[in-house]
N, C-alpha and C. Protein backbone atom coordinates (compact mmCIF):
# COMPACT_ATOMS: atom_id res chain seq x y z
N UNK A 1 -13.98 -36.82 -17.11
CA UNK A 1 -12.71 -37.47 -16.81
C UNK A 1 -11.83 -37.43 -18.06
N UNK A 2 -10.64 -36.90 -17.58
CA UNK A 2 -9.79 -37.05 -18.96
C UNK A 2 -9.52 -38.02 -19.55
N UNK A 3 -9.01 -38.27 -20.94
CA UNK A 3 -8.65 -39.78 -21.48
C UNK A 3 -7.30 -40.01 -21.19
N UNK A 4 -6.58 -40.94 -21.86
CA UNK A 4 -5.52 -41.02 -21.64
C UNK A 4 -4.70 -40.30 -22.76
N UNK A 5 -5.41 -39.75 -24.04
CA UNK A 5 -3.95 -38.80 -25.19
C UNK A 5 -4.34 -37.12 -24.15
N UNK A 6 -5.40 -37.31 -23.74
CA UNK A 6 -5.32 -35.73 -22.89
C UNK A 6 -4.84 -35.49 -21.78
N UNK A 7 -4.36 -36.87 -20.97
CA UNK A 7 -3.15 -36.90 -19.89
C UNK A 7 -2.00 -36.89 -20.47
N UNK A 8 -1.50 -37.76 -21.36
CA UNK A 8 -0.20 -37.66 -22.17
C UNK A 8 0.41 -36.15 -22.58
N UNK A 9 -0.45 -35.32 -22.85
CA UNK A 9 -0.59 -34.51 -23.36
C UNK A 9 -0.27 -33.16 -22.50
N UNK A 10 -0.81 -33.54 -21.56
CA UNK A 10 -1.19 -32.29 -20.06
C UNK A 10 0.59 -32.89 -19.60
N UNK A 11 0.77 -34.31 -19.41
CA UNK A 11 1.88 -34.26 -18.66
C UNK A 11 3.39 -33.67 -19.61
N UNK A 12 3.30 -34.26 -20.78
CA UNK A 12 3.98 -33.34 -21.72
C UNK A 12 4.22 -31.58 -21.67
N UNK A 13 3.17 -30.77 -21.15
CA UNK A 13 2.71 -29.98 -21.16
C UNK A 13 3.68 -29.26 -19.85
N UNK A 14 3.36 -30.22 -18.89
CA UNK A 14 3.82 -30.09 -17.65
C UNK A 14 5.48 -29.95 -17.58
N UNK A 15 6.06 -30.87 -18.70
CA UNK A 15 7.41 -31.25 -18.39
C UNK A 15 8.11 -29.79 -18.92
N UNK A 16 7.68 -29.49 -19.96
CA UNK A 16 8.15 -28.46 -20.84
C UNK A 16 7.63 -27.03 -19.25
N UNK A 17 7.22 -27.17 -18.92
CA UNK A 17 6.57 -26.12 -17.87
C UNK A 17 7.92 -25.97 -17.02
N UNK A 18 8.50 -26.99 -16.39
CA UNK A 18 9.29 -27.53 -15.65
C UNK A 18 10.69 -27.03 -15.59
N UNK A 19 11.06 -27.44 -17.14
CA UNK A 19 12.22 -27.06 -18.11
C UNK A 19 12.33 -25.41 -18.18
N UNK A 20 11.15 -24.84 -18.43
CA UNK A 20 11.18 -23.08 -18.74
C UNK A 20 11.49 -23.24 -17.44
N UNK A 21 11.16 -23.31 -16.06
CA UNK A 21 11.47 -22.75 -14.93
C UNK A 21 13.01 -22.94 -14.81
N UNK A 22 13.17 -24.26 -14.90
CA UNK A 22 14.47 -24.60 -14.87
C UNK A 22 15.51 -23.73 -15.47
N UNK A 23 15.44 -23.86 -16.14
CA UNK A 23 16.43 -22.74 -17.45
C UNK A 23 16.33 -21.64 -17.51
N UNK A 24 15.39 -20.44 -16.63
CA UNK A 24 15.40 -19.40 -15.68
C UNK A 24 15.85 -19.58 -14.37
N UNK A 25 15.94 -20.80 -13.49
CA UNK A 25 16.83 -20.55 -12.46
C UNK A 25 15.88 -20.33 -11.15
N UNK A 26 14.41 -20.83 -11.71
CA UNK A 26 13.43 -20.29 -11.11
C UNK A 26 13.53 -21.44 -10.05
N UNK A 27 12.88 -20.89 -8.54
CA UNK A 27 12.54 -22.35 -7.55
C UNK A 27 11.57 -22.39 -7.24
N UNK A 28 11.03 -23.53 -7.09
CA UNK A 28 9.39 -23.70 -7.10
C UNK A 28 8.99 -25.05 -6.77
N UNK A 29 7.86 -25.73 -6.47
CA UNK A 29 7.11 -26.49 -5.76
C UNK A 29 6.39 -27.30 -7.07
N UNK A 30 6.80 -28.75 -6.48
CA UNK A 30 5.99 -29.51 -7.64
C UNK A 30 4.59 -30.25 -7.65
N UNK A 31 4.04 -30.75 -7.71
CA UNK A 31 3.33 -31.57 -7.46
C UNK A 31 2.55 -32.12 -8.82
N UNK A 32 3.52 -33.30 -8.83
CA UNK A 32 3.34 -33.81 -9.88
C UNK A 32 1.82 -34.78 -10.53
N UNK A 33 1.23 -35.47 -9.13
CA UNK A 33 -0.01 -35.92 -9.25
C UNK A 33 -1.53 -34.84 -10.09
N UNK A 34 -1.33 -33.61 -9.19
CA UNK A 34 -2.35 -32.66 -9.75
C UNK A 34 -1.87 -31.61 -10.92
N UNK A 35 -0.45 -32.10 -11.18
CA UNK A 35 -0.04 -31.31 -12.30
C UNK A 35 0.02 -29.43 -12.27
N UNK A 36 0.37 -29.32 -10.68
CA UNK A 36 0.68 -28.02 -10.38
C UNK A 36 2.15 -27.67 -9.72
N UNK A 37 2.08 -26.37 -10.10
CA UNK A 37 3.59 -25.80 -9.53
C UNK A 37 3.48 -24.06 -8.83
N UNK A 38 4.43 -24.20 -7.85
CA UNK A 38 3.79 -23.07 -7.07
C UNK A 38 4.82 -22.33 -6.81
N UNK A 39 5.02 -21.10 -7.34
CA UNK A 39 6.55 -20.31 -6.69
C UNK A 39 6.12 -19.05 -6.45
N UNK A 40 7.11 -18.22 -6.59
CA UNK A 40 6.63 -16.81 -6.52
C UNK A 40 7.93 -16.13 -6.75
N UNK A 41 7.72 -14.55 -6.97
CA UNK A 41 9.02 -13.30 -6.89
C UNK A 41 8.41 -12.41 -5.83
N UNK A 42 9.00 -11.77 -6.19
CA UNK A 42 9.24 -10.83 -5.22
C UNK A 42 9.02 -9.23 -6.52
N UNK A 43 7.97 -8.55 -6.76
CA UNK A 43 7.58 -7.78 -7.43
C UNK A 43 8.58 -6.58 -6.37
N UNK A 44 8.48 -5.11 -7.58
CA UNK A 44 8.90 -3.93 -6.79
C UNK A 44 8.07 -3.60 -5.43
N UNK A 45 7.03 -4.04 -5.17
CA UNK A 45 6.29 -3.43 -4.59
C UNK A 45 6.25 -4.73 -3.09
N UNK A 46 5.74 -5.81 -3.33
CA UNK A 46 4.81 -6.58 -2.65
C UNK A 46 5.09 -7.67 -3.31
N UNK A 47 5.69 -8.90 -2.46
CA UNK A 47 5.59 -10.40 -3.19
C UNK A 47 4.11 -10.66 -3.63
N UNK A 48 4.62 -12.01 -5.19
CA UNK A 48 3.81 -12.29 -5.94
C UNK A 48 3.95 -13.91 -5.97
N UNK A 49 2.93 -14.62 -5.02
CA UNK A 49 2.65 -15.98 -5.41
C UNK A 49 2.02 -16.50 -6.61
N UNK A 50 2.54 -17.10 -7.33
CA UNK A 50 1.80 -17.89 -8.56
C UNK A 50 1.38 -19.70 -8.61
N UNK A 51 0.41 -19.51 -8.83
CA UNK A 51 0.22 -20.98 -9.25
C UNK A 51 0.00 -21.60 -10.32
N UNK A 52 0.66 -22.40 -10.98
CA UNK A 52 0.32 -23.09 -12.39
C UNK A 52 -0.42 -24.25 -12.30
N UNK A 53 -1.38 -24.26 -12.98
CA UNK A 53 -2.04 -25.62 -12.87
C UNK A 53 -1.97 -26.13 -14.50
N UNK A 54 -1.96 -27.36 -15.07
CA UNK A 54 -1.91 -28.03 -16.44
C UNK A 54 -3.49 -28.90 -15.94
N UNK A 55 -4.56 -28.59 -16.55
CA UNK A 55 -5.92 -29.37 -16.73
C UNK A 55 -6.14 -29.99 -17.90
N UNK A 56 -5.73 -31.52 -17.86
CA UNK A 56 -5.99 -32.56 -19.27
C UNK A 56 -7.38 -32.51 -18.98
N UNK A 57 -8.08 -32.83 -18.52
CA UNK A 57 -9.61 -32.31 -18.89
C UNK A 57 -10.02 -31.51 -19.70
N UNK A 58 -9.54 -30.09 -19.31
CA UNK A 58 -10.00 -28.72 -19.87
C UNK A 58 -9.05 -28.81 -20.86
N UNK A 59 -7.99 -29.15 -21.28
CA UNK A 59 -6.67 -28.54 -22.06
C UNK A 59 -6.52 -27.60 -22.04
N UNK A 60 -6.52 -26.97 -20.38
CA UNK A 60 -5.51 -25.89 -20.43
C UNK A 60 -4.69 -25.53 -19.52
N UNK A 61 -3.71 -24.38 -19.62
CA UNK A 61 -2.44 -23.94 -18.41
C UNK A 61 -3.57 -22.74 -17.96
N UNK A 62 -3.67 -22.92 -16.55
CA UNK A 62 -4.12 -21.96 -15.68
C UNK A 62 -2.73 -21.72 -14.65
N UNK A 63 -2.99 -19.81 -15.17
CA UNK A 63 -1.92 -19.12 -14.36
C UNK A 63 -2.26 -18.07 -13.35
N UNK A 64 -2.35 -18.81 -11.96
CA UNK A 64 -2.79 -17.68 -11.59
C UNK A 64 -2.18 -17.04 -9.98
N UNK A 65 -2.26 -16.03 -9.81
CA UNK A 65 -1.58 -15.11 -8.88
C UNK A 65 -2.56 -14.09 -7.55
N UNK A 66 -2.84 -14.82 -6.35
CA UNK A 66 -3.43 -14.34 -5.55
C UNK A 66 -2.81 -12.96 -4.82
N UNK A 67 -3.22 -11.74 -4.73
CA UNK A 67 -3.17 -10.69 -4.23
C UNK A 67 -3.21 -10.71 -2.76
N UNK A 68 -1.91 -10.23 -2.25
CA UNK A 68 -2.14 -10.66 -0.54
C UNK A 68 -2.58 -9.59 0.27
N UNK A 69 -3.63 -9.43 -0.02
CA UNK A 69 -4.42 -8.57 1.12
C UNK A 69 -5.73 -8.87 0.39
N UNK A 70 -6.54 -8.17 1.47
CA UNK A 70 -8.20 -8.12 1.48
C UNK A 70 -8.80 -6.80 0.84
N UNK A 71 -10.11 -7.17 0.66
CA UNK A 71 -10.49 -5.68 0.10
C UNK A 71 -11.68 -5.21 1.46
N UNK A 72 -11.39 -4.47 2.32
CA UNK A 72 -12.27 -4.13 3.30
C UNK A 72 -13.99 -3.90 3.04
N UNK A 73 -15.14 -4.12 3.69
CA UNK A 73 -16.30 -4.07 2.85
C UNK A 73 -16.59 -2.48 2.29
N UNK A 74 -16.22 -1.63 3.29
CA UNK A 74 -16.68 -0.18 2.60
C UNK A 74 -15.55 -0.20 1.62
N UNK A 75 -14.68 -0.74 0.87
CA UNK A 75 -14.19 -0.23 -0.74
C UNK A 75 -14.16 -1.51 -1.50
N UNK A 76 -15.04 -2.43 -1.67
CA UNK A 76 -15.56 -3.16 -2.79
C UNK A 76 -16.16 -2.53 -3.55
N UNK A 77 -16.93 -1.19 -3.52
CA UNK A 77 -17.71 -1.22 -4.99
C UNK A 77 -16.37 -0.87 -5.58
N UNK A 78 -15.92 0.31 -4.82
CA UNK A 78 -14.73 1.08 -5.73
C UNK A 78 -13.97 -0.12 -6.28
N UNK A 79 -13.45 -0.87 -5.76
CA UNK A 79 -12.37 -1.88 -6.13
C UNK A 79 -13.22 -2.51 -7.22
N UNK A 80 -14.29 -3.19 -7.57
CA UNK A 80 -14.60 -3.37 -8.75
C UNK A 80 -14.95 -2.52 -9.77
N UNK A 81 -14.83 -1.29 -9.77
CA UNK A 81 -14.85 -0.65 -11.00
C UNK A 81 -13.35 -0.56 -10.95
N UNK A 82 -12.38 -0.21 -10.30
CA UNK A 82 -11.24 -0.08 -10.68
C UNK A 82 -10.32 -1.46 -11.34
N UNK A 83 -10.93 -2.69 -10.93
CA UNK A 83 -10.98 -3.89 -11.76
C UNK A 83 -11.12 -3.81 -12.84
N UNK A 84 -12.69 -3.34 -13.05
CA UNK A 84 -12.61 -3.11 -14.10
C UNK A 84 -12.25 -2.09 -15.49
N UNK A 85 -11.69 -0.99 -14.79
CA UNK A 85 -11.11 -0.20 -15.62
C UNK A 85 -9.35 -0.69 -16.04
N UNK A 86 -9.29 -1.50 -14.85
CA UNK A 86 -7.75 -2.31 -15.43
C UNK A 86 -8.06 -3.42 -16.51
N UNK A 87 -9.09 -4.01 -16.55
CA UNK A 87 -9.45 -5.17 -17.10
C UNK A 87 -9.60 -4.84 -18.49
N UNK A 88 -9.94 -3.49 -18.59
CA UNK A 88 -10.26 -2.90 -20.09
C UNK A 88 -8.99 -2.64 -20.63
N UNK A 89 -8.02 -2.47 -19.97
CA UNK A 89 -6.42 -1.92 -20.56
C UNK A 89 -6.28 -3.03 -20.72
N UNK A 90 -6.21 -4.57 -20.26
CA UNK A 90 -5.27 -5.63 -20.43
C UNK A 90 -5.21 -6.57 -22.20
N UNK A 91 -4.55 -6.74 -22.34
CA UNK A 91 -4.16 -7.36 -23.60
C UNK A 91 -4.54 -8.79 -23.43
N UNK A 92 -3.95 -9.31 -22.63
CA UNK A 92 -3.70 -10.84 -22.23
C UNK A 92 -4.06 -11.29 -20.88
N UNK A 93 -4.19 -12.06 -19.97
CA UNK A 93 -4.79 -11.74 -18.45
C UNK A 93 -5.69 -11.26 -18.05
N UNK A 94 -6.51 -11.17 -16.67
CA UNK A 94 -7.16 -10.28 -16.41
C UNK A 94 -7.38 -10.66 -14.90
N UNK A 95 -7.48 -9.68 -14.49
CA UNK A 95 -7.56 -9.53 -12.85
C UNK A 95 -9.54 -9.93 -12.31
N UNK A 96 -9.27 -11.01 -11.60
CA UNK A 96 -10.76 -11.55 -10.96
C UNK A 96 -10.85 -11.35 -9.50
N UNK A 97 -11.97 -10.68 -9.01
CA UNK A 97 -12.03 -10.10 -8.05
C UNK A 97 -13.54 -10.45 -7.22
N UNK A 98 -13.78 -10.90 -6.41
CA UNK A 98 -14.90 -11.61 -5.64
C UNK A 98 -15.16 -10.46 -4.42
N UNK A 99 -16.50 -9.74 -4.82
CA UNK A 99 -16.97 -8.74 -3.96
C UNK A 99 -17.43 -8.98 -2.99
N UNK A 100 -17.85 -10.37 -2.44
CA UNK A 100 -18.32 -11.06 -1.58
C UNK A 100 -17.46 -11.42 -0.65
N UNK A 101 -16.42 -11.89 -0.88
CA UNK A 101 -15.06 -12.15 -0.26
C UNK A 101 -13.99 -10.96 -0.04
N UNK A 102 -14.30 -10.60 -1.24
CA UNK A 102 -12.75 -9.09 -0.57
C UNK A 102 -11.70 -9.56 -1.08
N UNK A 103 -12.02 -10.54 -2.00
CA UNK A 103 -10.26 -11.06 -2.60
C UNK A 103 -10.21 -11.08 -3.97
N UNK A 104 -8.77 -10.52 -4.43
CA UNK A 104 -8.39 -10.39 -6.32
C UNK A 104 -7.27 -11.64 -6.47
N UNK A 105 -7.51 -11.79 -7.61
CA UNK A 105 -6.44 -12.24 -7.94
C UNK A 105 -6.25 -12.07 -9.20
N UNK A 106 -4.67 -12.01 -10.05
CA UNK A 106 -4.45 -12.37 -11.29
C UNK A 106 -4.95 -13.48 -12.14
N UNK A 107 -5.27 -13.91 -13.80
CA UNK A 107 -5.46 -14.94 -14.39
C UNK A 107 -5.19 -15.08 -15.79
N UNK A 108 -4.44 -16.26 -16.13
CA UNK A 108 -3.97 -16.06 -17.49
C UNK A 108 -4.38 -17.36 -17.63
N UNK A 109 -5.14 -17.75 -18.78
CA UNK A 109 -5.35 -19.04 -19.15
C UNK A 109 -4.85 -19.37 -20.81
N UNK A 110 -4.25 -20.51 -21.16
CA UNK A 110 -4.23 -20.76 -22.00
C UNK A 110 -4.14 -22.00 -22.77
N UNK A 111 -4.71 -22.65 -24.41
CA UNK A 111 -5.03 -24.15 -24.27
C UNK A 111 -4.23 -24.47 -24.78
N UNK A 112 -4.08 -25.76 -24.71
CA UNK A 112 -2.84 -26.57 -25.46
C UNK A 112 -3.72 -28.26 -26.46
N UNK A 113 -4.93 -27.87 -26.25
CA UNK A 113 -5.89 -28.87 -27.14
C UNK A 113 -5.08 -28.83 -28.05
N UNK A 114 -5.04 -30.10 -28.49
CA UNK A 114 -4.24 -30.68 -30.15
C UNK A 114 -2.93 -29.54 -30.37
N UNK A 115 -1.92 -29.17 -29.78
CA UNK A 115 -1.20 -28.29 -29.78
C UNK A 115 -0.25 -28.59 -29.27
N UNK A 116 0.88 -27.84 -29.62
CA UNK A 116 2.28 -28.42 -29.00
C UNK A 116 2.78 -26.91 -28.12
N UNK A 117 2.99 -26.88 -26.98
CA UNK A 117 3.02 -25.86 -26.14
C UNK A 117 4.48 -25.32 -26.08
N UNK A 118 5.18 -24.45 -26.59
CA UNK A 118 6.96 -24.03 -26.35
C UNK A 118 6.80 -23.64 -25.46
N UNK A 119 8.07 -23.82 -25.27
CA UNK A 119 8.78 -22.87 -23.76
C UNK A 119 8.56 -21.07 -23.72
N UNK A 120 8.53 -20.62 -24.95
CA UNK A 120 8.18 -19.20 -25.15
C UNK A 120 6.86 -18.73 -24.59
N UNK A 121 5.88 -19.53 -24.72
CA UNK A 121 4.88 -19.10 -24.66
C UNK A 121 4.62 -19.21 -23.35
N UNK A 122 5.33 -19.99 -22.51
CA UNK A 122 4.93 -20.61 -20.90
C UNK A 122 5.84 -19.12 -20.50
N UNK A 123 6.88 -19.26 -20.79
CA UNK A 123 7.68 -17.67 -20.65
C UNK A 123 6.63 -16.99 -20.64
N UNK A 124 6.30 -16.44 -21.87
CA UNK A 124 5.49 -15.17 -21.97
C UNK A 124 4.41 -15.25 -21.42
N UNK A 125 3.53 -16.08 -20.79
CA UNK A 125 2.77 -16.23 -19.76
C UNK A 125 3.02 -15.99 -18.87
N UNK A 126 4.17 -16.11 -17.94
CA UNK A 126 4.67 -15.91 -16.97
C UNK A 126 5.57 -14.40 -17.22
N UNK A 127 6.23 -13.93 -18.08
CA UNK A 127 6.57 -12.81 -17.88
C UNK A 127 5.14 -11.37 -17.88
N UNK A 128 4.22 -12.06 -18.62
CA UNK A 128 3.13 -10.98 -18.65
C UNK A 128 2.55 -10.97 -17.15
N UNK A 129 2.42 -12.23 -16.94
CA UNK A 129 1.45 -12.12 -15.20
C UNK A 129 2.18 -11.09 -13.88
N UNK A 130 3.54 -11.35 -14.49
CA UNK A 130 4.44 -10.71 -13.21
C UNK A 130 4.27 -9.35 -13.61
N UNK A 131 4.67 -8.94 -15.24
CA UNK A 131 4.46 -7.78 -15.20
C UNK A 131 3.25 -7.37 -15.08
N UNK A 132 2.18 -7.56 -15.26
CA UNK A 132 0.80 -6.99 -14.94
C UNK A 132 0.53 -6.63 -13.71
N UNK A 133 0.52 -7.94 -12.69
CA UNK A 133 0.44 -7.94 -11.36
C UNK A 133 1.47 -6.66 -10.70
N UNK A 134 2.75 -7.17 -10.92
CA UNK A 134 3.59 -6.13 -10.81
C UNK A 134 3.30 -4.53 -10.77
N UNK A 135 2.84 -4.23 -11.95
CA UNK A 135 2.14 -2.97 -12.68
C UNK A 135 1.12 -2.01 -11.68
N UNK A 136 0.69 -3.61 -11.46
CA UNK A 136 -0.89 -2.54 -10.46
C UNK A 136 -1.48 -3.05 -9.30
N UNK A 137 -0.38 -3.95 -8.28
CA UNK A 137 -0.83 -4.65 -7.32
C UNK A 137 -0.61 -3.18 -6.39
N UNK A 138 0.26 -2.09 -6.37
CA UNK A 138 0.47 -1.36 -5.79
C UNK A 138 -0.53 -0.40 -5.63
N UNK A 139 -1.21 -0.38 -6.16
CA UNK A 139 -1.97 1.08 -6.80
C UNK A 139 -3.87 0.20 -6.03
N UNK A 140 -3.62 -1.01 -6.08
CA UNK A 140 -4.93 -1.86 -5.86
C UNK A 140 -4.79 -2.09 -3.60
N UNK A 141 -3.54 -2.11 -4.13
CA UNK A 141 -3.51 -1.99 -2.48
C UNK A 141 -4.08 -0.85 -1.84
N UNK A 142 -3.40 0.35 -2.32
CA UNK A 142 -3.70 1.54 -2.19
C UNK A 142 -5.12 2.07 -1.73
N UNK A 143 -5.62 1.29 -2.92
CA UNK A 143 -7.17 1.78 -2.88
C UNK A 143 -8.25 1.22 -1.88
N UNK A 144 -7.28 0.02 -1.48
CA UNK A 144 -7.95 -1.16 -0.65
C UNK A 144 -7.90 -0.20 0.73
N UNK A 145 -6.73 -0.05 1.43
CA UNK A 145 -6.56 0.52 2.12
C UNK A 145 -6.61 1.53 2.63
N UNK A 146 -7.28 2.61 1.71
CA UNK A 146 -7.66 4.29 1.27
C UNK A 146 -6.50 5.01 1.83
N UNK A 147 -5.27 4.76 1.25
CA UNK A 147 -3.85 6.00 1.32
C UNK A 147 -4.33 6.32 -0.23
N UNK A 148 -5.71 5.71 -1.35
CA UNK A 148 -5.82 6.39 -2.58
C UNK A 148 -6.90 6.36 -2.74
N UNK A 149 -7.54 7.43 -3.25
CA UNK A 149 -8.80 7.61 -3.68
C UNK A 149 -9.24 7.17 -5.01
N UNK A 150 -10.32 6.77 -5.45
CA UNK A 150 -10.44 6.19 -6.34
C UNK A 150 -10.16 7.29 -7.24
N UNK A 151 -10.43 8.48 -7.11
CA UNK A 151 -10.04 9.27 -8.66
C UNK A 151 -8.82 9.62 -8.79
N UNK A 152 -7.82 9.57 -7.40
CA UNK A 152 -6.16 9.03 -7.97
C UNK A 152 -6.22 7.86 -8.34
N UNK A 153 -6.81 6.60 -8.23
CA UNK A 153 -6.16 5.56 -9.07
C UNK A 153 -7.00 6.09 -10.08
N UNK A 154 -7.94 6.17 -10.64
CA UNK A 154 -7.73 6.39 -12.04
C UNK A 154 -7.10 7.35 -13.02
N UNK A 155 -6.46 8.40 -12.20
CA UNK A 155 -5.30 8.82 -12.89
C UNK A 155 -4.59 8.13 -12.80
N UNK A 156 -3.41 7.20 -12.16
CA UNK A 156 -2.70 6.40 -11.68
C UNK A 156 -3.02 6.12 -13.16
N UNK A 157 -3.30 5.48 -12.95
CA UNK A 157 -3.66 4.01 -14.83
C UNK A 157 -3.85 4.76 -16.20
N UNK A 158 -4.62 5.65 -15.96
CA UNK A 158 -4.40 6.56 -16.90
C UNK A 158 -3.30 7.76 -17.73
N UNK A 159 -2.25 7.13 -16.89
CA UNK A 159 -0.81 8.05 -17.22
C UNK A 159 -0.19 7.35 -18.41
């Protein structure tokens, strides 16, 4: 159970979360009790739902972005190596993918323990997830759906 300087802290966390959206123009869903916010864009390809969560428990911003489709059972293996050959390019983020289920999603986590969180960094959290997701939700569909073979997506990524 969190204390009370690690709620202070998370809700602080939260407000500044609030403000970056704000001051992008962004619209989005609050919910202020569980300290989450829920919007989305509209990527080149395929809308992108995001969810932010602020955890005073954990001290941290969980960012994350569910992929709207399934992965059919005959192309899960493929889809997890191609996970993971995206997972090896990523800098920041990384795409989690449940072979059991058939479902990916985006994830960016980051802490704000004893830390003071800017608006830049909630930005750049959020501009990396869109662009990532962005980047290769197309190419993951693809493969889901076999209009791509797995050794075009790994040229695909490899360009």
């Amino acid at each position: 159970m969190a204390d009370a300087k690690q709620i202070r802290q998370a809700q602080e966390v939260y407000v500044t979360l609030c403000e970056m959206l704000d001051e992008r123009n962004w619209h989005y869903e609050k919910d202020l009790d569980e300290l989450n916010i829920s919007c989305g864009v509209q990527g080149d390809d395929i809308p992108m739902p995001i969810r932010i969560t602020v955890e005073a428990e954990r001290q941290i911003i969980l960012l994350f972005s569910h992929l709207p489709f399934d992965i059919p059972e005959d192309k899960r293996a493929e889809m997890a190596l191609a996970v993971t050959l995206i997972n090896y390019k990523l800098v920041n983020g990384c795409f989690d993918y449940s072979p059991s289920k058939g479902t990916l999603l985006f994830r960016m986590v980051s802490s704000f323990r004893d830390c003071v969180i800017s608006p830049d960094l909630l930005a750049y959290m959020m501009d990396v997830s869109c662009g990532t997701v962005d980047e290769y939700n197309e190419k993951l569909q693809a493969l889901a759906d076999g209009s791509m073979t797995f050794s075009q997506f790994k040229v695909s990524i490899d360009e």
